[in-house]
N, C-alpha and C. Protein backbone atom coordinates (compact mmCIF):
# COMPACT_ATOMS: atom_id res chain seq x y z
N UNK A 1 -107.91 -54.39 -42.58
CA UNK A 1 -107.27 -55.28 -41.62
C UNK A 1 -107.45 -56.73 -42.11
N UNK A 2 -106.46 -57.44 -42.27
CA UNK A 2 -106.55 -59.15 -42.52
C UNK A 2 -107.34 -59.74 -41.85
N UNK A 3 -107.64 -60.89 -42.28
CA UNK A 3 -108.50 -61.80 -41.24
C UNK A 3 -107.63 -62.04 -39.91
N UNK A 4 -106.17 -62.65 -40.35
CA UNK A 4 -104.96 -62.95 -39.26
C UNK A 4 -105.47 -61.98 -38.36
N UNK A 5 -105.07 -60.72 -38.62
CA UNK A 5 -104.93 -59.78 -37.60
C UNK A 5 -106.56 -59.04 -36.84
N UNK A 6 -107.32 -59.24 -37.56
CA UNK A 6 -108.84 -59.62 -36.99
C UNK A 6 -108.69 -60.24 -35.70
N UNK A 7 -108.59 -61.49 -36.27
CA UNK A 7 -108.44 -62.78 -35.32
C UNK A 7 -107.66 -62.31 -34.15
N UNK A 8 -106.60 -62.22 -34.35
CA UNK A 8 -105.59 -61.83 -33.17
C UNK A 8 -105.76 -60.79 -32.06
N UNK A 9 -106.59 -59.48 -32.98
CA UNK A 9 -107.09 -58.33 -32.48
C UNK A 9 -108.15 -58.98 -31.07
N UNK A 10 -109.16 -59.38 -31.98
CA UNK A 10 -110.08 -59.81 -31.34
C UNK A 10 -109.67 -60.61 -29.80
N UNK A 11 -108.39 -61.84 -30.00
CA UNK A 11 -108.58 -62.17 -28.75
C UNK A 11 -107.56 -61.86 -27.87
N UNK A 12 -106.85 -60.69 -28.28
CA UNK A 12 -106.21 -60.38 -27.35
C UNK A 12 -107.06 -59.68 -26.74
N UNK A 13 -108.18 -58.78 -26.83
CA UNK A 13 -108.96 -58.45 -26.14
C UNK A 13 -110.13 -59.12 -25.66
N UNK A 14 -110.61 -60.33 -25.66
CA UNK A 14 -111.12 -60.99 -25.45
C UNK A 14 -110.84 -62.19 -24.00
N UNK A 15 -109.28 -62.21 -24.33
CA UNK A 15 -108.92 -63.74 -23.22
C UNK A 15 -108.16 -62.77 -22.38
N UNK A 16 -107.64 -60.99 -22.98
CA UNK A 16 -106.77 -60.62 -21.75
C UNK A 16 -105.39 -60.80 -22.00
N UNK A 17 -105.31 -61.07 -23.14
CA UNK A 17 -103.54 -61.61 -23.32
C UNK A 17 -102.63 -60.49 -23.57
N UNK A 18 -101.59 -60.87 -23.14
CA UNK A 18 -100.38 -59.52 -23.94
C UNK A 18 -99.94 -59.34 -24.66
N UNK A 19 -99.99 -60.78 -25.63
CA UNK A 19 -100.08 -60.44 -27.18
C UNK A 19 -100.52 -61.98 -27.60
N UNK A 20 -100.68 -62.15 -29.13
CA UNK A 20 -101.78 -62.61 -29.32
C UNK A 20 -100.96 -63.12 -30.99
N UNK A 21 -100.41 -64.39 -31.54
CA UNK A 21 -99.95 -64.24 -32.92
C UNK A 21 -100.85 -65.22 -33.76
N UNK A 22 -101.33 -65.20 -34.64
CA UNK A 22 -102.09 -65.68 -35.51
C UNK A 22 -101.47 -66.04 -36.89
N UNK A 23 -101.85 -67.18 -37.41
CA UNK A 23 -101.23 -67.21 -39.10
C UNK A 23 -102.31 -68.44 -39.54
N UNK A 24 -103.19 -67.55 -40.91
CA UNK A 24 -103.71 -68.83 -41.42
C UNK A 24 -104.91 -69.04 -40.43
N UNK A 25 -105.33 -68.20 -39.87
CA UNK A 25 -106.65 -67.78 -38.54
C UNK A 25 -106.43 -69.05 -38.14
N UNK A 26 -104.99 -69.50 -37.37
CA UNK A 26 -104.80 -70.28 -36.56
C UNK A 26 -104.24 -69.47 -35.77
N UNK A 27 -104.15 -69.55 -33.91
CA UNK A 27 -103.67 -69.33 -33.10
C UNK A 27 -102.09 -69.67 -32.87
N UNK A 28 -100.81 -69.19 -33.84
CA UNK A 28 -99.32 -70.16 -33.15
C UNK A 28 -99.38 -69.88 -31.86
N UNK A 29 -99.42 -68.71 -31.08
CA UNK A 29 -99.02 -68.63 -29.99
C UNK A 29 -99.69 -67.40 -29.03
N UNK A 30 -99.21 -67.48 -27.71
CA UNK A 30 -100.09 -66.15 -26.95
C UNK A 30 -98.84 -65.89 -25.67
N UNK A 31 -98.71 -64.83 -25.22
CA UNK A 31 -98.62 -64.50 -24.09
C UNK A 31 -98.92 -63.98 -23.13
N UNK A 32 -98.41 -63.71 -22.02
CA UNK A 32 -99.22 -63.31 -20.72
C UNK A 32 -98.63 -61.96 -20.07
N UNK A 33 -97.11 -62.28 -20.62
CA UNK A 33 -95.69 -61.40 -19.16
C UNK A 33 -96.17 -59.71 -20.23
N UNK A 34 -95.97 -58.56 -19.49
CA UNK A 34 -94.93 -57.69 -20.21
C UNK A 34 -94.02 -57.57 -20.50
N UNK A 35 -93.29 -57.11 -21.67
CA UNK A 35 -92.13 -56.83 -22.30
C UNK A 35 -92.19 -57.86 -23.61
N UNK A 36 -90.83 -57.91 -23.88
CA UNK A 36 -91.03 -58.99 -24.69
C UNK A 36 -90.10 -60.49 -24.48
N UNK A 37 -90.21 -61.13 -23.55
CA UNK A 37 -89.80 -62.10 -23.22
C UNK A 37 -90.69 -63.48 -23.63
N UNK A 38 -92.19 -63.27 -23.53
CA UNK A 38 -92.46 -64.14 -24.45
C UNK A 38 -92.75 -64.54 -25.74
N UNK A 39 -92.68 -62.74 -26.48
CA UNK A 39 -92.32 -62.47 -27.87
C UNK A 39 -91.08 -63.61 -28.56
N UNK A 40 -89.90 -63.34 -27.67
CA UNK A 40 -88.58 -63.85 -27.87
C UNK A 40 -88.79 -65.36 -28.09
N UNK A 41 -89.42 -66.10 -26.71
CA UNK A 41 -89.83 -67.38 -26.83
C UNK A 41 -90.57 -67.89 -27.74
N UNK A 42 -91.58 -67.04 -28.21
CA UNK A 42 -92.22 -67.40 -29.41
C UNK A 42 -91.48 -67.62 -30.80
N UNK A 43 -90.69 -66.77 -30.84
CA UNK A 43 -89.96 -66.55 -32.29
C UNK A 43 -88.90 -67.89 -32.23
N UNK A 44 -88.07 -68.40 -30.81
CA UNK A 44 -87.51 -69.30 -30.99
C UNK A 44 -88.21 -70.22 -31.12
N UNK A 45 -89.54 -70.74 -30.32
CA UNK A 45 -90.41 -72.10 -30.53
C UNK A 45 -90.75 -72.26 -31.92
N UNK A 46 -91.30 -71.26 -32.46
CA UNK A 46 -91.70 -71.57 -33.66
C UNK A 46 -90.96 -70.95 -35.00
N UNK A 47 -90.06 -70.31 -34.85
CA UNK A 47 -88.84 -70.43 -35.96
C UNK A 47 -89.46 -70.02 -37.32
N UNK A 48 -89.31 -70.75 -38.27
CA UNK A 48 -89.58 -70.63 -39.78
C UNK A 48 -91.54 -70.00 -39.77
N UNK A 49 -92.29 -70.61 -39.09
CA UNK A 49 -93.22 -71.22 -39.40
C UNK A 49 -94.17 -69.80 -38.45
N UNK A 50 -93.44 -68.92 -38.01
CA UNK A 50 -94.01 -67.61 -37.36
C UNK A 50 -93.97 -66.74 -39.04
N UNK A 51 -93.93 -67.06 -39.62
CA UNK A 51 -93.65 -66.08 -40.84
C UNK A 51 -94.71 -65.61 -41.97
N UNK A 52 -95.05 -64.72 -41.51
CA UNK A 52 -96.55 -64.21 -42.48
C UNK A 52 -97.35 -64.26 -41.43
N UNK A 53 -97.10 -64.54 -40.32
CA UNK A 53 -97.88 -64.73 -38.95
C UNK A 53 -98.66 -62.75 -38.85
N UNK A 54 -99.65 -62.69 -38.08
CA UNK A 54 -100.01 -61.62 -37.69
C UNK A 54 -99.91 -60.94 -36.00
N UNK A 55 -99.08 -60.34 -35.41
CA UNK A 55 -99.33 -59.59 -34.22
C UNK A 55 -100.31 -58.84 -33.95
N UNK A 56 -100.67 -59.54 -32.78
CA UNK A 56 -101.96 -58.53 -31.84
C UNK A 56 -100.68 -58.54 -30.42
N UNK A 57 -100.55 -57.57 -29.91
CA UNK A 57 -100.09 -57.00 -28.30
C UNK A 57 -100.62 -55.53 -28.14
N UNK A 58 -100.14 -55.46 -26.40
CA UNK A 58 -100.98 -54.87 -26.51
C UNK A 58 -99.81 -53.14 -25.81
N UNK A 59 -98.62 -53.80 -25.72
CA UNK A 59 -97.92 -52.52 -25.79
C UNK A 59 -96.57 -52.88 -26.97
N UNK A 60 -96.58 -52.33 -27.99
CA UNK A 60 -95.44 -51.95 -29.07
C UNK A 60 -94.46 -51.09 -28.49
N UNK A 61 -93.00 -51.08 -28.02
CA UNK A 61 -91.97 -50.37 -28.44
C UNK A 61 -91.03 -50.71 -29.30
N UNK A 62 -89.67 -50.50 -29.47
CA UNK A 62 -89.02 -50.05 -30.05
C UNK A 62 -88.86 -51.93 -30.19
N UNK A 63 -88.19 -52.22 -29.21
CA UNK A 63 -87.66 -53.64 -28.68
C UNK A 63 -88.92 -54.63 -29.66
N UNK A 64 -90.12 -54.64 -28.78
CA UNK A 64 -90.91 -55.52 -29.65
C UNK A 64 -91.12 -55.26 -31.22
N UNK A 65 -91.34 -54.21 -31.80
CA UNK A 65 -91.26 -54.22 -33.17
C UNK A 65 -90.12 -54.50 -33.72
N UNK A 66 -89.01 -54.55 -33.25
CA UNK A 66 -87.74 -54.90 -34.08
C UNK A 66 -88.02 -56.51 -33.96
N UNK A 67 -88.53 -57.22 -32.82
CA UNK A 67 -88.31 -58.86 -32.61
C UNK A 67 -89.67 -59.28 -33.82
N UNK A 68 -90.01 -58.13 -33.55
CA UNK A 68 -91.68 -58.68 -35.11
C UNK A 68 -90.70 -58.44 -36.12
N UNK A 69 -89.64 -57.51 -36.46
CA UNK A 69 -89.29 -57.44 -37.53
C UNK A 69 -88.85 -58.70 -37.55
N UNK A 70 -88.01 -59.23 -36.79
CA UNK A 70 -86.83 -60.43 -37.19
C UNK A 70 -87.56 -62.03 -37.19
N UNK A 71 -88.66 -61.50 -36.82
CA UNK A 71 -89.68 -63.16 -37.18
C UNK A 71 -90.38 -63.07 -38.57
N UNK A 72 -90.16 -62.08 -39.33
CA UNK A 72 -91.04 -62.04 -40.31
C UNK A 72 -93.06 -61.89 -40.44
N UNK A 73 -93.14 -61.15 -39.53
CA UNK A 73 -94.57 -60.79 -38.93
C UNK A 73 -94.91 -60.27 -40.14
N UNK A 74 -96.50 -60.37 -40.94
CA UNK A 74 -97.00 -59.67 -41.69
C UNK A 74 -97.84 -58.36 -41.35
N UNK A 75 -98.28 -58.38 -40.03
CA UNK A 75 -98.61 -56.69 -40.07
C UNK A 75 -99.05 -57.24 -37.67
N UNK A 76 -99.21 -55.86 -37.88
CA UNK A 76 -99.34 -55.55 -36.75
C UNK A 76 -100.11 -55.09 -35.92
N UNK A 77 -100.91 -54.87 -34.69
CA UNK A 77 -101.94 -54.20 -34.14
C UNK A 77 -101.37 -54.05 -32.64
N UNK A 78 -101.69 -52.83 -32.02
CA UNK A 78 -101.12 -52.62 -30.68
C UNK A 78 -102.03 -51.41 -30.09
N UNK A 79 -102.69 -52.04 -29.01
CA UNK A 79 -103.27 -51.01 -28.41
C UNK A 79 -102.43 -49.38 -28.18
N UNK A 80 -101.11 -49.65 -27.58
CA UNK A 80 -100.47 -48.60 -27.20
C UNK A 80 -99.19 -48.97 -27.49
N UNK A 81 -98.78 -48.18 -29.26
CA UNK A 81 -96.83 -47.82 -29.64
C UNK A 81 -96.67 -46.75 -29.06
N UNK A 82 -94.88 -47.49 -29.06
CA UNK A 82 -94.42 -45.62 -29.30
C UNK A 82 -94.33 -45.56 -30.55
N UNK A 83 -93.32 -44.48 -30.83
CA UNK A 83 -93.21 -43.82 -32.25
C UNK A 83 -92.05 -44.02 -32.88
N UNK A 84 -90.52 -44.47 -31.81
CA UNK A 84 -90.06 -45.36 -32.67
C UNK A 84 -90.46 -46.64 -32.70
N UNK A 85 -91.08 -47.34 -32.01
CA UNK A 85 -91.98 -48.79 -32.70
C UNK A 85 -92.25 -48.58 -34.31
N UNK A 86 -93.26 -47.28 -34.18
CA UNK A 86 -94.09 -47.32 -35.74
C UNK A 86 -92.74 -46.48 -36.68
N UNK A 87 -91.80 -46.38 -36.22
CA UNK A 87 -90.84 -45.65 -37.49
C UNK A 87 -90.32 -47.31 -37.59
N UNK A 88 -89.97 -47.96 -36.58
CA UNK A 88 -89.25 -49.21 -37.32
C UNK A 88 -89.82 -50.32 -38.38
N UNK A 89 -91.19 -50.43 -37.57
CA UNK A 89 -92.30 -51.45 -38.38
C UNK A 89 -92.43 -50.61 -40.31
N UNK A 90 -92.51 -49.64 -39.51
CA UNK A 90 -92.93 -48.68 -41.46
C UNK A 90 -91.64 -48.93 -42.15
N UNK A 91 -90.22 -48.66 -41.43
CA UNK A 91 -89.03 -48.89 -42.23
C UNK A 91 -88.67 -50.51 -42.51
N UNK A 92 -89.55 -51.64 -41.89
CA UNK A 92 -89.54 -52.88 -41.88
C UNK A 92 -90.47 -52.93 -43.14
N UNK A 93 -91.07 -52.09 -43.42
CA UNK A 93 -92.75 -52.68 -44.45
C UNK A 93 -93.88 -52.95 -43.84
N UNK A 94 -93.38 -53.23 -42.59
CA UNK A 94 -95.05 -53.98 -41.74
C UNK A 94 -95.35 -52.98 -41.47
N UNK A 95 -96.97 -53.27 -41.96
CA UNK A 95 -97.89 -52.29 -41.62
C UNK A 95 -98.62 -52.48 -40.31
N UNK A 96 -98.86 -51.17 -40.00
CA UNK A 96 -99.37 -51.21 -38.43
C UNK A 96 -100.62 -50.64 -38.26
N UNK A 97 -101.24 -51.15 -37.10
CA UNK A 97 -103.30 -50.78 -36.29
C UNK A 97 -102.63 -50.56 -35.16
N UNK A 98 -102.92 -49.00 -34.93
CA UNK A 98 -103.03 -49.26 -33.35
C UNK A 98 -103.88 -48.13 -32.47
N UNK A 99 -104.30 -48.03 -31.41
CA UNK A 99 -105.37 -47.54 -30.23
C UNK A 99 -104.93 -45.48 -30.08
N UNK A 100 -103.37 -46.12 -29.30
CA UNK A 100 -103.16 -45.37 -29.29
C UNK A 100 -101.22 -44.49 -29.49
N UNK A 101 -100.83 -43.94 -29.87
CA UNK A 101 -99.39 -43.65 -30.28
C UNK A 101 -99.01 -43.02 -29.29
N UNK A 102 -97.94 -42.67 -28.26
CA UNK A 102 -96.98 -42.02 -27.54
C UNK A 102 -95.60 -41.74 -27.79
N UNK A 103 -95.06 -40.81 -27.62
CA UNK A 103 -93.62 -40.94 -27.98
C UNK A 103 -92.48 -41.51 -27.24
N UNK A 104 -92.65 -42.31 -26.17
CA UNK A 104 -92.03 -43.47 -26.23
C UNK A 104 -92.76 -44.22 -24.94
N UNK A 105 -92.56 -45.75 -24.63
CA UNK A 105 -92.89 -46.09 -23.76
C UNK A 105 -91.99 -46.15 -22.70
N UNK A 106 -92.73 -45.94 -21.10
CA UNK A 106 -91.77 -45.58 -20.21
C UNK A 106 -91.68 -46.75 -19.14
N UNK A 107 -91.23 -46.65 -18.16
CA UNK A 107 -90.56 -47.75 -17.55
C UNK A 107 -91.71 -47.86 -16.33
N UNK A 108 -91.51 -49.13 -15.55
CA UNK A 108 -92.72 -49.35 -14.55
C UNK A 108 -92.98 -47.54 -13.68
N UNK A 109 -92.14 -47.57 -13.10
CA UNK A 109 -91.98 -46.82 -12.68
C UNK A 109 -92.95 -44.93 -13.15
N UNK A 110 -92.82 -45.38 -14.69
CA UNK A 110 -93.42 -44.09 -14.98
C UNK A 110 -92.21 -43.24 -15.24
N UNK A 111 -91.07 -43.10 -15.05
CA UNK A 111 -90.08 -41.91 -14.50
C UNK A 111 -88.73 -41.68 -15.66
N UNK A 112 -89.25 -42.64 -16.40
CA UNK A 112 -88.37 -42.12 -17.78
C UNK A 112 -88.54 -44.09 -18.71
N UNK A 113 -87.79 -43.78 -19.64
CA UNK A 113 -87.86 -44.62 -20.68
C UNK A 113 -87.69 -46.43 -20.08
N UNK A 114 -88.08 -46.98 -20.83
CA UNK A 114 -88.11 -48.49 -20.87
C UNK A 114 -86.98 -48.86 -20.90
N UNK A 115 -85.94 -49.89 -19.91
CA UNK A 115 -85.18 -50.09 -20.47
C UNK A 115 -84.57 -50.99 -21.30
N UNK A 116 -85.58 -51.41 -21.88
CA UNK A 116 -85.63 -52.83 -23.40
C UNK A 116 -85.19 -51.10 -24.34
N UNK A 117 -86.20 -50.32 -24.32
CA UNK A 117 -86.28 -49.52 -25.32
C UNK A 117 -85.05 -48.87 -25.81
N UNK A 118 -84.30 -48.40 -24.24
CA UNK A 118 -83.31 -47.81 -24.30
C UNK A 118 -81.88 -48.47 -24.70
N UNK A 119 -82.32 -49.95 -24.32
CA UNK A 119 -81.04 -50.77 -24.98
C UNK A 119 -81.37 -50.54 -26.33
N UNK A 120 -82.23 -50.69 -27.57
CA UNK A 120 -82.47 -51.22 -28.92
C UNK A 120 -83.02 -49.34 -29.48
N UNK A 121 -83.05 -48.34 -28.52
CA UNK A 121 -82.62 -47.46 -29.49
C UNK A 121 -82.34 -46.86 -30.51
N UNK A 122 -80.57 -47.15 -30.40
CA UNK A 122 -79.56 -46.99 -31.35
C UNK A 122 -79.44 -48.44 -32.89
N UNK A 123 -80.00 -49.06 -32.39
CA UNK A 123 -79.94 -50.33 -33.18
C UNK A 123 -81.31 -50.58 -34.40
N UNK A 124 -80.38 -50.55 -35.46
CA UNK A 124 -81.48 -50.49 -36.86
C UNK A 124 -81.75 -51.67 -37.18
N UNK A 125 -80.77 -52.85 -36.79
CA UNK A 125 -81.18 -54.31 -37.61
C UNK A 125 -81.62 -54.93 -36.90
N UNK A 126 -82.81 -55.75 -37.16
CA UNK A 126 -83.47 -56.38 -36.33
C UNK A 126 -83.00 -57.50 -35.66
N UNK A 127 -81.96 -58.28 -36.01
CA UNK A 127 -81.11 -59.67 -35.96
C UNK A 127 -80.63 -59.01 -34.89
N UNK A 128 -79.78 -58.14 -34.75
CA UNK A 128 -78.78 -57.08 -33.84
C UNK A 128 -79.77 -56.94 -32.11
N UNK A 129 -80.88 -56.33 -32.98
CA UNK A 129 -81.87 -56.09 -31.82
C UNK A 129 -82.19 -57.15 -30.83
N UNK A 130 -82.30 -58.49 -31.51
CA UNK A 130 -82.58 -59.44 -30.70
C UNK A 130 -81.36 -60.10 -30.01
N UNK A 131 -80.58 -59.97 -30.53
CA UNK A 131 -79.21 -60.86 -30.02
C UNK A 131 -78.84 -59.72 -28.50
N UNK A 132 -79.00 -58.76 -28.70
CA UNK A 132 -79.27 -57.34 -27.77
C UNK A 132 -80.24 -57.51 -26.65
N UNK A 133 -81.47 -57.96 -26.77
CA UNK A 133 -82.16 -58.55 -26.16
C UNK A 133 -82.38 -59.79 -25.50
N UNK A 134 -81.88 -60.58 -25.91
CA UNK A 134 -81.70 -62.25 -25.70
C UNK A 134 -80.48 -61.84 -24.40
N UNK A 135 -79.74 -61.09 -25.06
CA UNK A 135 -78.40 -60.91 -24.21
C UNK A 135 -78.84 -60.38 -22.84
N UNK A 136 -79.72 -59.33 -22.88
CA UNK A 136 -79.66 -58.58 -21.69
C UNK A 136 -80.71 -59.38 -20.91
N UNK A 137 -81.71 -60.03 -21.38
CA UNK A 137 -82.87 -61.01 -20.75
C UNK A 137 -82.44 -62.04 -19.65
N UNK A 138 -81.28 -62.30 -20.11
CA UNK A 138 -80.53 -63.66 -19.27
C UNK A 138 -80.04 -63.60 -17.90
């Protein structure tokens, strides 16, 4: 495991956060919400400069690993993926830590799939994924 992702590991479990990005065992950014809405915000605030960055969160699906794909994240840690999360990150290159794997994550409710997940699915490119996301967020 990198130092980055050390770091990140560490305080997302530490301060409680919902995810946690690190680059250069500097802190860029943190969030609080579920899903990935402040994933999204992150990647727009900090743009170029998220890149080689490390993810700590603390739930991975499909949706958030494609928005790590499209920021250029160097690796990853997640208490709880699903399994297309870890097929996209592995077909991205980023390598992944995580707690625990499920085959997919499900919706508050419990009663079937996420529906971030279920929008970004069908969708292989990560650019696609987010414009998909951005879209339906609004």
């Amino acid at each position: 495991m990198s130092r980055d992702l050390e770091l990140a590991r560490a305080i997302l479990r530490a301060q409680d956060k919902a995810l946690v990005l690190v680059k250069d065992e500097r802190v860029l950014g943190t969030g609080e919400r579920k899903g990935v809405a402040d994933l999204l915000a992150l990647a727009e605030q900090l743009g170029q400069e998220v890149q080689g960055a490390a993810l700590a969160d603390r739930v991975v699906g499909k949706a958030a690993a494609m928005v790590a794909r499209s920021m250029g994240v160097a690796s990853v840690y997640a208490l709880l993926v699903s399994q297309p999360a870890r097929q996209a990150l592995v077909r991205g290159g980023v390598p992944l830590e995580y707690e625990q794997l499920v085959p997919v994550i499900l919706n508050e409710k419990g009663d079937g799939p996420c529906p971030l997940e279920r929008l970004v699915a069908a969708i292989e490119d990560p650019e696609e994924a987010v414009r998909v996301l951005r879209s339906f967020l609004r």
